[in-house]
N, C-alpha and C. Protein backbone atom coordinates (compact mmCIF):
# COMPACT_ATOMS: atom_id res chain seq x y z
N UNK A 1 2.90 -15.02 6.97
CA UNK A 1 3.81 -14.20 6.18
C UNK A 1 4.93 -13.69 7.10
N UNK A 2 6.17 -13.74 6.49
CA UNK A 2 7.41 -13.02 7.77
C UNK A 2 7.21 -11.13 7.89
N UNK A 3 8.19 -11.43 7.70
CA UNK A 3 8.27 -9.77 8.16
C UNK A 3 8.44 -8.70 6.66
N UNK A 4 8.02 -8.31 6.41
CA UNK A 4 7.87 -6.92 5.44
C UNK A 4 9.29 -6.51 5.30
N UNK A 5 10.05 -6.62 4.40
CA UNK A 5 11.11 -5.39 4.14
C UNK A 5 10.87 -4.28 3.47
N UNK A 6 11.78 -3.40 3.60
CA UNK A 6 11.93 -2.05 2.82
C UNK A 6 12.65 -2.32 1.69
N UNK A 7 12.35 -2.59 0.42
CA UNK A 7 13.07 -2.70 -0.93
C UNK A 7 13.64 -1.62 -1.80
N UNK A 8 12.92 -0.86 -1.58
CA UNK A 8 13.28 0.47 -2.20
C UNK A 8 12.26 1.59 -1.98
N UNK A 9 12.40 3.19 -2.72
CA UNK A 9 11.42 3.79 -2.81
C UNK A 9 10.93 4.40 -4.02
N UNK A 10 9.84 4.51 -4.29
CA UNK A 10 9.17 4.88 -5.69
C UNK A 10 10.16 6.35 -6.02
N UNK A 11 10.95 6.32 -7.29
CA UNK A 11 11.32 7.77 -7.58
C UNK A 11 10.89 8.66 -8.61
N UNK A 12 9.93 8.04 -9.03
CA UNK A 12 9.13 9.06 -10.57
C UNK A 12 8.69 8.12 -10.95
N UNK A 13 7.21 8.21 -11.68
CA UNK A 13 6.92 7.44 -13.03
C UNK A 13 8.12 7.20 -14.03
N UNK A 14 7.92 6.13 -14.64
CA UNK A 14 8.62 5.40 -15.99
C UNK A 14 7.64 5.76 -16.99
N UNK A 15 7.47 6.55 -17.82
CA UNK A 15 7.26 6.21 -18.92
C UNK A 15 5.43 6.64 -18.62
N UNK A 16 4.46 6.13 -19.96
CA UNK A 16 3.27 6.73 -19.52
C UNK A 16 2.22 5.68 -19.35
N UNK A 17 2.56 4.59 -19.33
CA UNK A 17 1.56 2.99 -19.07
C UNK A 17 1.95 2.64 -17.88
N UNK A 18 2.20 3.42 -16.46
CA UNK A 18 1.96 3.58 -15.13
C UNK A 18 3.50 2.40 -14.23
N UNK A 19 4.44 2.57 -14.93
CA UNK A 19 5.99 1.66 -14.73
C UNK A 19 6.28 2.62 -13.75
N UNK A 20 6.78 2.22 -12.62
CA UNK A 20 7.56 2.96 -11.15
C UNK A 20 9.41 3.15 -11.61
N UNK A 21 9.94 4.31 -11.86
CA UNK A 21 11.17 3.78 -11.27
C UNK A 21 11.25 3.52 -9.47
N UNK A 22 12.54 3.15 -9.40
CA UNK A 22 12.70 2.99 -8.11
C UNK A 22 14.19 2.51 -7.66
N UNK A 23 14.44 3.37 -6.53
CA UNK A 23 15.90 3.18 -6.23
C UNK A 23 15.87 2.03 -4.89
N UNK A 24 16.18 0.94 -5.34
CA UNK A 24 16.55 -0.05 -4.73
C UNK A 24 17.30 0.17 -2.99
N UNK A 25 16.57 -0.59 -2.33
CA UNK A 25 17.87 -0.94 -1.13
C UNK A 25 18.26 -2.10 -0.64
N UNK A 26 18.39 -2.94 -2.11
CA UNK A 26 19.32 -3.92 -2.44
C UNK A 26 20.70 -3.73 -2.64
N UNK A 27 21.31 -4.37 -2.15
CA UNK A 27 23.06 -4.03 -2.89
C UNK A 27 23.03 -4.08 -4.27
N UNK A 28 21.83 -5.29 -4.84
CA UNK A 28 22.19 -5.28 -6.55
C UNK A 28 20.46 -5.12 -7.20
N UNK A 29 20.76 -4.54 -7.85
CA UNK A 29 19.16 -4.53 -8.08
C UNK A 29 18.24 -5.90 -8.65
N UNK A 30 19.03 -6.74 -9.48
CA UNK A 30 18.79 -8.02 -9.82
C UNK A 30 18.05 -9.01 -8.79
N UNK A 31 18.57 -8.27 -7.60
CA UNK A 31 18.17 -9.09 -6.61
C UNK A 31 16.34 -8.95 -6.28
N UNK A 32 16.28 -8.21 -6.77
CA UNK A 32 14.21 -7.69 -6.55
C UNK A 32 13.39 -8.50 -7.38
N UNK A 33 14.22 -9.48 -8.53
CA UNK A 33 13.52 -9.85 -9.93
C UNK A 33 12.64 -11.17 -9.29
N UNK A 34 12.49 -11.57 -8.88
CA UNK A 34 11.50 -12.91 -7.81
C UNK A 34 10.47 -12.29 -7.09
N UNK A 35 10.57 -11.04 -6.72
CA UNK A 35 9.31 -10.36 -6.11
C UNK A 35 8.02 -10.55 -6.99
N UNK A 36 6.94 -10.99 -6.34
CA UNK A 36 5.86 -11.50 -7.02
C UNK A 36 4.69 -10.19 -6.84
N UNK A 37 4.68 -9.70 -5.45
CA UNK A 37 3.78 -8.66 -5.02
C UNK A 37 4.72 -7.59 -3.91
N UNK A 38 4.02 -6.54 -3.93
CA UNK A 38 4.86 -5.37 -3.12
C UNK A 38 3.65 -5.30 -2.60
N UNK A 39 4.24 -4.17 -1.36
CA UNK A 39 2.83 -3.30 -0.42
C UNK A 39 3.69 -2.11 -0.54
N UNK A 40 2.49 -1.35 -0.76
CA UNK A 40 2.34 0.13 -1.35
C UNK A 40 1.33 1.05 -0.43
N UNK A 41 1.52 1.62 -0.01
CA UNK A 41 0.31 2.50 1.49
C UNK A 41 -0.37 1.45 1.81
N UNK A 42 0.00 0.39 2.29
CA UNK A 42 -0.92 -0.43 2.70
C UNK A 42 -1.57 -1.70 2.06
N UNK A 43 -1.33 -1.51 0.73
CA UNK A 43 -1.68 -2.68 -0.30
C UNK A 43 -0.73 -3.49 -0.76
N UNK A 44 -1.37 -4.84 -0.92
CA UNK A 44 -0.76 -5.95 -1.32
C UNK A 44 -0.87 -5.79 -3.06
N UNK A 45 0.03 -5.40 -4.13
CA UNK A 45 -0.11 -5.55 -5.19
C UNK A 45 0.77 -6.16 -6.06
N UNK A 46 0.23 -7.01 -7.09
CA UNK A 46 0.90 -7.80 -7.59
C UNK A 46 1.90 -7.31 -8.90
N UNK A 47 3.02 -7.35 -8.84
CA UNK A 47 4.07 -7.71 -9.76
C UNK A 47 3.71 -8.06 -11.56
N UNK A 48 3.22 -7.20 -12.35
CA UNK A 48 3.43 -7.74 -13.94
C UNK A 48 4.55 -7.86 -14.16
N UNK A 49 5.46 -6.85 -13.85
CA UNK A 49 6.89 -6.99 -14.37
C UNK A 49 7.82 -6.38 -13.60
N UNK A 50 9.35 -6.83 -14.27
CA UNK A 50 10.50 -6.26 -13.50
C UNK A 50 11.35 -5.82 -14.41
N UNK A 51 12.49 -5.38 -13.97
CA UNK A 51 13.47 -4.80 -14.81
C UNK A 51 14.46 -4.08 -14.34
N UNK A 52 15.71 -3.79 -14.70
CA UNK A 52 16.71 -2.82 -14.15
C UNK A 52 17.92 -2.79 -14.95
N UNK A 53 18.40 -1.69 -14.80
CA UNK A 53 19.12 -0.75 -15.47
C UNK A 53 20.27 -0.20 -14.27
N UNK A 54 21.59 -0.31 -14.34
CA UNK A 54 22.37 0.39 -13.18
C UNK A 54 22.21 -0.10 -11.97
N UNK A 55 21.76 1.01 -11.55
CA UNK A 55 21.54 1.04 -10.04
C UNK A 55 20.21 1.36 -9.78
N UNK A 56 19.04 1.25 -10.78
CA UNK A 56 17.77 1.48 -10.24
C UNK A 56 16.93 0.03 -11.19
N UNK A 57 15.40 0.37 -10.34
CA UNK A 57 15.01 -0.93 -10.68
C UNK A 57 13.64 -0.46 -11.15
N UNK A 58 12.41 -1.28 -11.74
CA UNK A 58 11.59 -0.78 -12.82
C UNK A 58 10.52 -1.70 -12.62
N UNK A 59 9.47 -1.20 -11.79
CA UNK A 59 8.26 -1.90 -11.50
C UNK A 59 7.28 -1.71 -12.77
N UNK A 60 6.36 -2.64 -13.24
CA UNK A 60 5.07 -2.77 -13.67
C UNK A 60 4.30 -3.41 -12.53
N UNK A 61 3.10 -2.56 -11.72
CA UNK A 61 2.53 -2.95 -10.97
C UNK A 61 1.25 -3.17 -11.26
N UNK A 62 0.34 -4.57 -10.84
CA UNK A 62 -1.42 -4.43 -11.51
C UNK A 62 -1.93 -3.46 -10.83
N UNK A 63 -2.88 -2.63 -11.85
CA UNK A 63 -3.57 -1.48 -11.43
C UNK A 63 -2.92 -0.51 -11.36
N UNK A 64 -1.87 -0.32 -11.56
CA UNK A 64 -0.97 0.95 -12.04
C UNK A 64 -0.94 1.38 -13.35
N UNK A 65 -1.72 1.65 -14.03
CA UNK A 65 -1.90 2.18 -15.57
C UNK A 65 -1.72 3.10 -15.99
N UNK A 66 -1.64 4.15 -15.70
CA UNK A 66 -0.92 5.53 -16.11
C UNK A 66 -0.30 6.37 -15.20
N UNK A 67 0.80 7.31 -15.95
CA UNK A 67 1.62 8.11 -15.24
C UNK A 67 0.87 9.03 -13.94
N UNK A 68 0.22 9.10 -14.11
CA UNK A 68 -0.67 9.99 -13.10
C UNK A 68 -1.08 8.98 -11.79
N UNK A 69 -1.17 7.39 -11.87
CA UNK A 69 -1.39 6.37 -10.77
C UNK A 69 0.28 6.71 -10.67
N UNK A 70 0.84 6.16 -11.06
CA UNK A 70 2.24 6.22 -11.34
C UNK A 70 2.85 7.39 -9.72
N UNK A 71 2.22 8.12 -10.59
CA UNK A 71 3.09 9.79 -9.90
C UNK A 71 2.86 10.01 -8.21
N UNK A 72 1.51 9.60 -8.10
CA UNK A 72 0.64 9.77 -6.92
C UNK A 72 1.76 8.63 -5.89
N UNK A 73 2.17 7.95 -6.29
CA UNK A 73 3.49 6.87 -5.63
C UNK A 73 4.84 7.37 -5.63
N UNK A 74 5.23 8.21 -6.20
CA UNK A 74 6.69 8.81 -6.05
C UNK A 74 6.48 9.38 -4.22
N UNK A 75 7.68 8.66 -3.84
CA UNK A 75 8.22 8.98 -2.44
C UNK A 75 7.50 7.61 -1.42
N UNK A 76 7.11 6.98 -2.10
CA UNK A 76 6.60 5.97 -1.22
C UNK A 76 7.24 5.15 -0.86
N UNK A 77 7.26 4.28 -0.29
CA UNK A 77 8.33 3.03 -0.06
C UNK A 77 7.56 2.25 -0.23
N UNK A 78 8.28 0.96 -0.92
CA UNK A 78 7.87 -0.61 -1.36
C UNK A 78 8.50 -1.31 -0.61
N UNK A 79 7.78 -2.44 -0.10
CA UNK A 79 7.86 -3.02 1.21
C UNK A 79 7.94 -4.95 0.37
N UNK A 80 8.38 -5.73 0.80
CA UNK A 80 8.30 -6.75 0.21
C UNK A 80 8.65 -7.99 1.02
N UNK A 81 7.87 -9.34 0.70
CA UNK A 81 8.04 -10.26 1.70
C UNK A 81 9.09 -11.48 1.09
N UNK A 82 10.81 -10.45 1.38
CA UNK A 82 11.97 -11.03 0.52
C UNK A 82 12.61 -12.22 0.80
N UNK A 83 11.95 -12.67 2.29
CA UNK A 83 12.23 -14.23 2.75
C UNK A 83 11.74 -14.92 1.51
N UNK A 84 10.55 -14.66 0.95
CA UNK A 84 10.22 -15.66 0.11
C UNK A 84 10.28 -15.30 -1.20
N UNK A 85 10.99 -14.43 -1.23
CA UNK A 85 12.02 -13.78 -2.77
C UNK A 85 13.11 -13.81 -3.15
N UNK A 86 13.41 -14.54 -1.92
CA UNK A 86 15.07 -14.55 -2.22
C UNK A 86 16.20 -15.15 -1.01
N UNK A 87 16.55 -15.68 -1.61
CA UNK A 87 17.62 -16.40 -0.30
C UNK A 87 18.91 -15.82 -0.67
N UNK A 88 19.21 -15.39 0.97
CA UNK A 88 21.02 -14.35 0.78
C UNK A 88 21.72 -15.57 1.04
N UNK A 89 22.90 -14.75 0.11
CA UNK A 89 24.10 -15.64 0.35
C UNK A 89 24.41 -15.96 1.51
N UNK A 90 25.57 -16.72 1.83
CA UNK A 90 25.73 -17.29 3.73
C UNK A 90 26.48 -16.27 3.90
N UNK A 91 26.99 -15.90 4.94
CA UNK A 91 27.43 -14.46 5.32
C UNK A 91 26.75 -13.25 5.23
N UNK A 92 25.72 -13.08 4.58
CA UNK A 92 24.99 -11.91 4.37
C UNK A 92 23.52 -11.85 5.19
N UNK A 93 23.36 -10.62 5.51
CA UNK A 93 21.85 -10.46 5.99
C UNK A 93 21.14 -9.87 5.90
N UNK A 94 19.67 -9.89 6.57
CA UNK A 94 18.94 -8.36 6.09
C UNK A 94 18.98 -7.58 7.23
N UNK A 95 19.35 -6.19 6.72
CA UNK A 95 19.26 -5.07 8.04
C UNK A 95 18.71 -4.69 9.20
N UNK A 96 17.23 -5.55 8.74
CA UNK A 96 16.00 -5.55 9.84
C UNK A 96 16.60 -6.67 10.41
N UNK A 97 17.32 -7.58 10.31
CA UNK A 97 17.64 -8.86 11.51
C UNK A 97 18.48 -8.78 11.71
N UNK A 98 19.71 -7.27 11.42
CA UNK A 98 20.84 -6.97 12.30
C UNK A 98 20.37 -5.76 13.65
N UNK A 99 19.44 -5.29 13.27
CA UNK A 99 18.94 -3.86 14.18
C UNK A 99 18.46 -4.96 14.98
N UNK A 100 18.90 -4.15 16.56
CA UNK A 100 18.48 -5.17 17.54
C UNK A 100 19.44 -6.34 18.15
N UNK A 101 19.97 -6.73 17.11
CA UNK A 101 20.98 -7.72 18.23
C UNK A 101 21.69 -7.57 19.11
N UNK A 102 22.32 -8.20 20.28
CA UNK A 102 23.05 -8.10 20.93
C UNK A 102 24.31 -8.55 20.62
N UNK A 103 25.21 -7.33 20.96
CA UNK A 103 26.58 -7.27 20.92
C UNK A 103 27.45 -7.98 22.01
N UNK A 104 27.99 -9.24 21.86
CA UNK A 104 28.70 -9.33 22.99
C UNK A 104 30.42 -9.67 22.95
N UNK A 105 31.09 -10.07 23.47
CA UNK A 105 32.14 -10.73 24.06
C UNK A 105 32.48 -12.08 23.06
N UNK A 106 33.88 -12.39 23.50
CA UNK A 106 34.30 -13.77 22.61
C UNK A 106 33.74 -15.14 24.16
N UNK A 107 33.84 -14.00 25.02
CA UNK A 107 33.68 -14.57 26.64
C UNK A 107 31.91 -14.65 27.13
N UNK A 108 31.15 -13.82 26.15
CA UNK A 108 29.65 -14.14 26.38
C UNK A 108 28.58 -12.86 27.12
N UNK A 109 30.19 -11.73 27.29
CA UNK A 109 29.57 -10.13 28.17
C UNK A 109 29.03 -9.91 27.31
N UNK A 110 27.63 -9.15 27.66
CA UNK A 110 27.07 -8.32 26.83
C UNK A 110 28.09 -6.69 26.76
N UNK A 111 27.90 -6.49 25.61
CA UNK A 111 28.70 -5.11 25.24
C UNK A 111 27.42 -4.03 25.06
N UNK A 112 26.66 -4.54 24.19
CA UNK A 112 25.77 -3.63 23.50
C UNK A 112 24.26 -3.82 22.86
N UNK A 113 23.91 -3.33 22.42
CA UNK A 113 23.00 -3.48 21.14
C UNK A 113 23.08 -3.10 20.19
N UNK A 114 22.85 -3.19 18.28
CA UNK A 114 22.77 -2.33 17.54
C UNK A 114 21.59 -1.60 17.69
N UNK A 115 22.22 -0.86 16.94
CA UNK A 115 20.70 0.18 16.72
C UNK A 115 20.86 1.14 15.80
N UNK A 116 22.05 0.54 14.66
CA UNK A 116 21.57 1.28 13.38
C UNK A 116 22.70 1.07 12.54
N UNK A 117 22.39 0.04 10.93
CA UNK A 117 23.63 -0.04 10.32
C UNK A 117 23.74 0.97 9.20
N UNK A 118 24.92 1.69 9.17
CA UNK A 118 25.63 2.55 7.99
C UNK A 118 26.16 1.40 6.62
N UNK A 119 25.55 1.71 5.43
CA UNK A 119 26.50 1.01 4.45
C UNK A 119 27.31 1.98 3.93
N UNK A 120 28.52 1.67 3.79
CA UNK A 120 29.95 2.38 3.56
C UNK A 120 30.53 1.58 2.53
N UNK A 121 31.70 2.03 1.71
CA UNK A 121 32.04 1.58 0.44
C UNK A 121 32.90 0.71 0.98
N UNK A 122 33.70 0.43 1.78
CA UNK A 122 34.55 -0.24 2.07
C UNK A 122 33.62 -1.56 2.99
N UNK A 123 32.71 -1.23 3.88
CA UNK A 123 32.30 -1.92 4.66
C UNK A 123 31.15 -1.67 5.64
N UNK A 124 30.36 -2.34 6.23
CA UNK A 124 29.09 -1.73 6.85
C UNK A 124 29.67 -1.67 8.46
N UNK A 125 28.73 -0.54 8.40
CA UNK A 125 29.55 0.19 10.43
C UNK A 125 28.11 -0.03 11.36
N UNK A 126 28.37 -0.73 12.19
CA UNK A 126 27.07 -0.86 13.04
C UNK A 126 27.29 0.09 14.33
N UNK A 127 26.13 0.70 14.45
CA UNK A 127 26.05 1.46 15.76
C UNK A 127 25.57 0.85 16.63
N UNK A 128 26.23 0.81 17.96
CA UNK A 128 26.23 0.04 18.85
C UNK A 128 25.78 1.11 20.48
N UNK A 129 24.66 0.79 21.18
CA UNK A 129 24.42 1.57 22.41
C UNK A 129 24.96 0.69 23.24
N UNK A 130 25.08 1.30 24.02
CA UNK A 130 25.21 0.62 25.49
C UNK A 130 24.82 1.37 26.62
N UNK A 131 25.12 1.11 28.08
CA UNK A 131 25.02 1.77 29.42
C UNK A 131 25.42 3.19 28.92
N UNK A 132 26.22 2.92 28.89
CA UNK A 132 27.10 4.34 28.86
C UNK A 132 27.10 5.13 27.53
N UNK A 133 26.57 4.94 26.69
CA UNK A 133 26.39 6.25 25.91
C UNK A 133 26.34 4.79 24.45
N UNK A 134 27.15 5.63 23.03
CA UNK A 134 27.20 4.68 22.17
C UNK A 134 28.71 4.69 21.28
N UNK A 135 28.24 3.34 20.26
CA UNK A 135 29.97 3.56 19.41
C UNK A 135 29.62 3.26 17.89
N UNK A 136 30.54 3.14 17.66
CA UNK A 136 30.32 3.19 16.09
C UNK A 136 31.60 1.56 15.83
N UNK A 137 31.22 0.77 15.12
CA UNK A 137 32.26 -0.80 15.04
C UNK A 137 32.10 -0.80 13.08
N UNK A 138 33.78 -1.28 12.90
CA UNK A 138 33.12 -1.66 11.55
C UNK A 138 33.05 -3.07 11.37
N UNK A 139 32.46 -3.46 10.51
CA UNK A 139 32.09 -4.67 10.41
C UNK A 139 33.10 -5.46 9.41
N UNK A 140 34.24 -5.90 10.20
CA UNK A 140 35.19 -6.90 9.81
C UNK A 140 35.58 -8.05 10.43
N UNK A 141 35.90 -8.73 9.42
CA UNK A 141 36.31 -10.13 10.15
C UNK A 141 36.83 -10.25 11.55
N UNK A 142 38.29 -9.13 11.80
CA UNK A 142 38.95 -9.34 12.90
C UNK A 142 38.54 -8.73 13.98
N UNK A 143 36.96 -8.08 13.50
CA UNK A 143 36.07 -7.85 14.95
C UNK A 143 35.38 -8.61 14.82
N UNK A 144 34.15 -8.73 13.53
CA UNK A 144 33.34 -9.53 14.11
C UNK A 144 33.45 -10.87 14.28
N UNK A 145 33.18 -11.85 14.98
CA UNK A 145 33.36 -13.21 14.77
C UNK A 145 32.69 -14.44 14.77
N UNK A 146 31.62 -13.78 14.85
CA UNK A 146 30.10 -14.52 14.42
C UNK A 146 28.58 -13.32 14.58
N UNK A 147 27.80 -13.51 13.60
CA UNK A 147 26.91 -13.43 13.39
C UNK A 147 25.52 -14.13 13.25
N UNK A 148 24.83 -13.89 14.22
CA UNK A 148 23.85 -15.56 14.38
C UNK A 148 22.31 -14.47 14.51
N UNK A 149 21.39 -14.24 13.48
CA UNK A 149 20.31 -13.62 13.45
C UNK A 149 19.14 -14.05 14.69
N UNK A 150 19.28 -15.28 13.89
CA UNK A 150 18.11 -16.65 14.83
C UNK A 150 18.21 -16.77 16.21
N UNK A 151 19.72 -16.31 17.23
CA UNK A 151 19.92 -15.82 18.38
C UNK A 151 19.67 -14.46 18.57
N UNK A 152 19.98 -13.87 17.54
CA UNK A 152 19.81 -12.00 17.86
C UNK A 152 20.90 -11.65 18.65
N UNK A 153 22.47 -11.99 18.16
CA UNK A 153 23.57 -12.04 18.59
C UNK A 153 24.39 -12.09 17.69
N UNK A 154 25.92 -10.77 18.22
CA UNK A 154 26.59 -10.86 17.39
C UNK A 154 27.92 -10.71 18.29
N UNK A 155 28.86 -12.09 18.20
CA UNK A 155 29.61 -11.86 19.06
C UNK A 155 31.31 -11.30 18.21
N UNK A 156 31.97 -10.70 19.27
CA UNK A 156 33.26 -9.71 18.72
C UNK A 156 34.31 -9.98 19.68
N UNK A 157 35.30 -9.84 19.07
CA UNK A 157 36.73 -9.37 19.62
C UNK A 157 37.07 -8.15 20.18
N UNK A 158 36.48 -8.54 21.87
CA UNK A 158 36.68 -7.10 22.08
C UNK A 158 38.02 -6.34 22.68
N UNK A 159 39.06 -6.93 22.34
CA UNK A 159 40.32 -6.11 22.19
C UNK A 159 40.21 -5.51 20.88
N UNK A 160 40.05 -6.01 19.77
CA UNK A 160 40.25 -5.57 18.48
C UNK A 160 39.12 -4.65 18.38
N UNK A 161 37.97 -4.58 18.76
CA UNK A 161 36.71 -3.57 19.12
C UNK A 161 37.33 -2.11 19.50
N UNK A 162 37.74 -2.55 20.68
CA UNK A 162 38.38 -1.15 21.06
C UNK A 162 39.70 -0.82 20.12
N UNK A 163 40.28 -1.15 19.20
CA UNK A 163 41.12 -0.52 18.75
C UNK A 163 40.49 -0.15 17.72
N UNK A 164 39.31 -0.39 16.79
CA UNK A 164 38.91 0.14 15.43
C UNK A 164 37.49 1.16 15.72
N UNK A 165 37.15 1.29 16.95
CA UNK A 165 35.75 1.77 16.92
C UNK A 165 36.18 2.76 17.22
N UNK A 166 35.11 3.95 16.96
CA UNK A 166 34.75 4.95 17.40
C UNK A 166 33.58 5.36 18.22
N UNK A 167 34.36 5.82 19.51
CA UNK A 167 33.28 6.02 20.58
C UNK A 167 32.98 7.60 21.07
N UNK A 168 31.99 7.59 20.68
CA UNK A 168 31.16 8.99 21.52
C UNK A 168 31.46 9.47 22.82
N UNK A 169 31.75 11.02 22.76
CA UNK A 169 31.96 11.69 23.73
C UNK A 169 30.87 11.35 24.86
């Protein structure tokens, strides 16, 4: 099995035949509808149904039968194995295989590491450490200029780096 994501977190019972809402940390919630089973404190449980509305999404889980199983799950996080739920578009990735990469050069210097992405309405901002303290980069074309997970590398323009980032005192 790959690696576990974070899909969302339980936010109240649905209703009184034991349905989860849940606020997604998908960009679209549509995107959860292939999930077959979640893990829940530790358990592998299987998927009766899906559903969504807006911006939130609507579990039927087996063995979840009433609001009171239901309730005992608000604040939990649902964890899901979305490699095999779903294939992202090309350009896109999952957050857990941007945390961690190395930041470098068009020339091959290491700059950095991430170590934590912001989603923002305009665009996602990766925080970047280094030696010397850390920065904040947004994530655009005319910085970034490749993204390669499977290396754990993300290489940039680092003239154009230093003109859009924000760096810590």
């Amino acid at each position: 099995m790959e690696k576990l994501l974070e899909i969302g977190v339980v936010v109240k019972p649905q209703g009184v035949k034991g349905e989860l809402k849940v606020m997604p940390y998908a960009d679209r919630p549509e995107d959860l509808r292939d999930v077959r089973s979640v893990f829940l404190d530790g358990a592998d449980i299987a998927v009766e149904s899906f559903r969504h509305d807006g911006k939130m999404a609507y579990f039927k889980l087996s063995g979840i039968d009433t609001r009171d199983a239901a309730e005992a799950l608000r604040g939990k996080t649902m964890l899901a194995d979305m490699r095999s739920a779903y294939e992202l578009p090309e350009g896109r990735h999952f957050i857990v295989d941007i945390i961690g990469c190395e930041v470098v050069d068009t020339a091959g210097s290491r700059i950095g590491t991430v170590t934590e992405v912001l989603q923002g309405v305009a665009q996602d901002v990766y925080t970047v450490k280094t030696q010397n303290g850390s920065f904040m980069m947004p994530v655009v074309d005319v910085v970034v200029k490749d993204i390669d997970t499977a290396a754990r590398k993300i290489t940039v323009d680092e003239n154009r780096l230093k003109e859009v980032s924000l760096y810590e005192d």
